[in-house]
Protein backbone atom coordinates (compact mmCIF):
# COMPACT_ATOMS: atom_id res chain seq x y z
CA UNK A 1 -25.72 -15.82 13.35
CA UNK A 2 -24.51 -13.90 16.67
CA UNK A 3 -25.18 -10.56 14.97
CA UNK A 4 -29.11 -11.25 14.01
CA UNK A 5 -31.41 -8.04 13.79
CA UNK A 6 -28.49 -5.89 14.36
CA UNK A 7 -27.59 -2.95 12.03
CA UNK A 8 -24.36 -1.80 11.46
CA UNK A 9 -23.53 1.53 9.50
CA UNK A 10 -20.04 2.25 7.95
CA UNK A 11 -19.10 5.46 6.54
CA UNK A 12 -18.03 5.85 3.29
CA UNK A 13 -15.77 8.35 0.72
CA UNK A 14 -13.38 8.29 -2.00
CA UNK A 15 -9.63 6.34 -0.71
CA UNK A 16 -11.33 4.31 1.41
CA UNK A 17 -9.28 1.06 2.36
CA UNK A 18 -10.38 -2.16 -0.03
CA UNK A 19 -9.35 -4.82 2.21
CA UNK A 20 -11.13 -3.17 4.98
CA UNK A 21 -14.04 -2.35 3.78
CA UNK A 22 -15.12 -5.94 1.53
CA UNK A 23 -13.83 -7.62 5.08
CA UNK A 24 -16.63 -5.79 6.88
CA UNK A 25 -19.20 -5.92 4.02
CA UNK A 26 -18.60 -9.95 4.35
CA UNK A 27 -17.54 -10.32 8.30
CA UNK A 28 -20.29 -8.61 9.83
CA UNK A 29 -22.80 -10.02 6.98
CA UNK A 30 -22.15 -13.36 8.24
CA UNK A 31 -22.79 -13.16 11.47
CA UNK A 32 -26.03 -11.98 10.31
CA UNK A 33 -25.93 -8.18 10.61
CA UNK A 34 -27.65 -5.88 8.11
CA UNK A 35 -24.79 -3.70 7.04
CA UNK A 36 -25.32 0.04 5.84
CA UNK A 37 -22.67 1.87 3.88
CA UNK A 38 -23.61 5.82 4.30
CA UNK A 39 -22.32 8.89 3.04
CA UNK A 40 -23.01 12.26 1.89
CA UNK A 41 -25.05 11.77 -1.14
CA UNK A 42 -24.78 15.98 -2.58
CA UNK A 43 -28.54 15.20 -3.97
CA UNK A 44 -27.36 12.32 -6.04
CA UNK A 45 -29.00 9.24 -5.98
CA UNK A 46 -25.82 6.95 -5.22
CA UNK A 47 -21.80 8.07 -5.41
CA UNK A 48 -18.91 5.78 -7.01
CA UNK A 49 -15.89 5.84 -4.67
CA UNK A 50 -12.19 4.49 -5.79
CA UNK A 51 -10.31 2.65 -3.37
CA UNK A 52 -7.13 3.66 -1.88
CA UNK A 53 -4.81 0.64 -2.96
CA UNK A 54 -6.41 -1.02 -6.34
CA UNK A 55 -8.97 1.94 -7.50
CA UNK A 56 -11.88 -0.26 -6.83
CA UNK A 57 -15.38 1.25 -7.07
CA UNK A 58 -17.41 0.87 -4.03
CA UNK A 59 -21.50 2.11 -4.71
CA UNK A 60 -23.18 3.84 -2.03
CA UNK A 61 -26.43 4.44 -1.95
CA UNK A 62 -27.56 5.79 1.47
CA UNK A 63 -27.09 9.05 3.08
CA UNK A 64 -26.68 9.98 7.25
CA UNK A 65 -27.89 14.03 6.26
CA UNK A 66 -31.40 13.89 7.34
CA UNK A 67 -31.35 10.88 9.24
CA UNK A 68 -34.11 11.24 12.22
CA UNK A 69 -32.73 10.01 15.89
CA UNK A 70 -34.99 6.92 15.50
CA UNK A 71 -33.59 6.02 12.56
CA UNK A 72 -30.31 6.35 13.99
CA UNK A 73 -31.14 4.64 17.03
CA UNK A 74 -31.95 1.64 14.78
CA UNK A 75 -27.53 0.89 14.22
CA UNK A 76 -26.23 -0.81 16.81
CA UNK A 77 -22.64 0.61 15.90
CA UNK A 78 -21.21 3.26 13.96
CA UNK A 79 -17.82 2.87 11.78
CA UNK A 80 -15.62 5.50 10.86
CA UNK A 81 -13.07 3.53 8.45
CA UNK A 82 -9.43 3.52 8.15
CA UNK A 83 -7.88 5.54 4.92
CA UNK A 84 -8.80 8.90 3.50
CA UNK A 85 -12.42 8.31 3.80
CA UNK A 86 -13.03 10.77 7.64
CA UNK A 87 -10.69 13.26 5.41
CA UNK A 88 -13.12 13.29 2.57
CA UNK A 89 -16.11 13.60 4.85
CA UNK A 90 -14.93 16.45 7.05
CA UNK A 91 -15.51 18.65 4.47
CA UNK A 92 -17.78 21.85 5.00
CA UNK A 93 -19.29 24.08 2.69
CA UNK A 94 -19.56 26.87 5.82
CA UNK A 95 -16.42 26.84 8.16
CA UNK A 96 -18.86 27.68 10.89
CA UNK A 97 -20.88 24.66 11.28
CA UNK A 98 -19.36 21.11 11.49
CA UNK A 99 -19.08 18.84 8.96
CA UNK A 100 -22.27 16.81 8.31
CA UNK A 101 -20.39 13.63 8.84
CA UNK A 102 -18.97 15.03 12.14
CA UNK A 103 -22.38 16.40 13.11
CA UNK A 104 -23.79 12.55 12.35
CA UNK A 105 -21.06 10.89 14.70
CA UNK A 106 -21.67 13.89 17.03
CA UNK A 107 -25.29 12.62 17.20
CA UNK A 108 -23.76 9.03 17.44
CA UNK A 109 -21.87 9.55 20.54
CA UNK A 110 -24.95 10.91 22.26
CA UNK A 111 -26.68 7.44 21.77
CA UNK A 112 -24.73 5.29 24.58
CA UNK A 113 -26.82 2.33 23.11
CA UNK A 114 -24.43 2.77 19.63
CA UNK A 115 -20.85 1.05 19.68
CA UNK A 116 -18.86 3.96 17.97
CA UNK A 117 -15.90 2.36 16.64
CA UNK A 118 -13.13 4.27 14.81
CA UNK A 119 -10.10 3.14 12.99
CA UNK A 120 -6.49 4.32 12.06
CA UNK A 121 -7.27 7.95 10.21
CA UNK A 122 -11.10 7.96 11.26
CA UNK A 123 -10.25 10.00 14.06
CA UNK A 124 -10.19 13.14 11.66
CA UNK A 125 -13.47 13.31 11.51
CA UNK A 126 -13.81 13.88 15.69
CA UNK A 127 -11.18 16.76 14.79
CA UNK A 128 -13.82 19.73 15.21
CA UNK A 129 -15.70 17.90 18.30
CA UNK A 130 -12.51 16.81 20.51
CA UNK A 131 -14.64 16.88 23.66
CA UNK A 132 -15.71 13.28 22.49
CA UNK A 133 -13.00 11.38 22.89
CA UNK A 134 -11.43 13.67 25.83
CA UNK A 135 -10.52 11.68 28.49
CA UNK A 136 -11.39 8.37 26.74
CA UNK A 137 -8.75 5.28 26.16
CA UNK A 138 -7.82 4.71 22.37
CA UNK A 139 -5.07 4.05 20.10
CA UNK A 140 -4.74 5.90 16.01
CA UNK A 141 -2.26 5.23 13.56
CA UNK A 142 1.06 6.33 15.00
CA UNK A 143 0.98 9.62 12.69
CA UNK A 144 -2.13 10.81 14.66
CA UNK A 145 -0.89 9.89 17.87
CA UNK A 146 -0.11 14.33 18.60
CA UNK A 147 -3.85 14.46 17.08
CA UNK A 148 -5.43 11.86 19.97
CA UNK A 149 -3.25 13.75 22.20
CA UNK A 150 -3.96 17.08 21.46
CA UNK A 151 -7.88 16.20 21.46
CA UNK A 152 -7.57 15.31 25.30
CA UNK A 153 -7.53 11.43 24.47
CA UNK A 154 -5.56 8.82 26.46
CA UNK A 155 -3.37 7.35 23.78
CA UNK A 156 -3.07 3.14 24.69
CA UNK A 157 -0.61 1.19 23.05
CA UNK A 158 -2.17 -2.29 21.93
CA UNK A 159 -4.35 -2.76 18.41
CA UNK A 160 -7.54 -2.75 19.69
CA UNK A 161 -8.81 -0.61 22.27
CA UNK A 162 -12.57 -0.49 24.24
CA UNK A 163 -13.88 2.16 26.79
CA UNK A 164 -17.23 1.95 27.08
CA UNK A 165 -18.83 2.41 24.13
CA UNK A 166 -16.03 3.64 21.90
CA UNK A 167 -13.84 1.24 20.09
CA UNK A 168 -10.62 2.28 18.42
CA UNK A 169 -8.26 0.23 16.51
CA UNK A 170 -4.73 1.30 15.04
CA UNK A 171 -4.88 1.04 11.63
CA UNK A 172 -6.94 -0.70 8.40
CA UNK A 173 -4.06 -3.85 9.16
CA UNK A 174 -5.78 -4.38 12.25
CA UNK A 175 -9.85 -4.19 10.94
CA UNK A 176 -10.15 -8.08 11.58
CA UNK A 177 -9.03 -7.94 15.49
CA UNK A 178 -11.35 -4.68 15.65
CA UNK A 179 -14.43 -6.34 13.86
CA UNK A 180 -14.04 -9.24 16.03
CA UNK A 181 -14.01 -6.68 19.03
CA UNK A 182 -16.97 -4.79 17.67
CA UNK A 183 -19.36 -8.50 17.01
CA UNK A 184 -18.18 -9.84 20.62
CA UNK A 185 -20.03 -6.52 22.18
CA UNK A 186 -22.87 -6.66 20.11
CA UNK A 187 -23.51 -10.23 20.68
């Protein structure tokens, strides 16, 4: 159990990638990580979200609005997930303030300590912050590749790609080379 102690929090919406996802939830489980699926919770106790492919529910039950620093300081790494899911969770009620996802993984790139890894379409959510991936090595799904691009980024051809403490990987296809990546850093 390489992975012992460690916490690991993936981000969660509606059209979120099945395969993906129940890979993580059992991957990173055993190599002994605690694994945390947060979202934005609106008040509600816990949120049903339908999968992308199959329509499978997926219950969360924990929210990143309000977490403290300490408590985020607790994950060792940060997902943002392949599929619709950074779409759903860019949302803002007030175009003037960033998202409260994007605000979380705002607060998640400021911890150097926290792997921040991001998949495929999970670089929406970095859409209204692009200083934090300026400059930085990482591939997207092609169709974002003008997005990466137009952020600053420095677009790198291959599935899985690390600088520092950012890890990127091209698409949902590619989440077991990227989770691999992600437990060979933390161990």
């Amino acid at each position: 159990m390489t992975l012992a102690g460690k916490k690991i929090a993936i981000l969660m919406e509606a059209d979120w990638y099945e395969p993906e996802i129940w890979y993580y939830r059992l991957r990173f489980a055993e190599e002994g990580a605690e694994v945390h699926f947060l979202t934005r919770l609106w008040g509600q106790p816990a949120l049903t979200f339908l999968g992308h492919e199959f329509r499978a529910p997926f219950e969360v039950r924990e929210s990143f609005e309000g977490m403290d620093d300490a408590t985020l300081r607790g994950f060792s790494a940060v997902i943002v997930p392949a599929g619709m899911v950074a779409d759903r969770l860019r949302y803002t009620e007030d175009i003037n303030k960033l998202p409260p996802a994007t605000e979380f993984l705002q607060r998640a790139f400021a911890e150097k300590s926290i792997i921040k890894g991001i998949l495929c379409h999970g670089l929406w959510l970095v859409a209204p912050v692009p200083e934090l991936v300026r400059g930085r090595r990482l591939v997207v799904h092609n169709n974002l590749l003008g997005d990466a691009r137009n952020m600053g980024a420095s677009y790198v051809d291959e599935d899985v790609v690390v600088d520092g403490d950012l890890v990127t990987a091209r698409s949902g296809g590619h989440c077991h080379l990227f989770a691999r990546k992600i437990i060979e850093l933390l161990s």
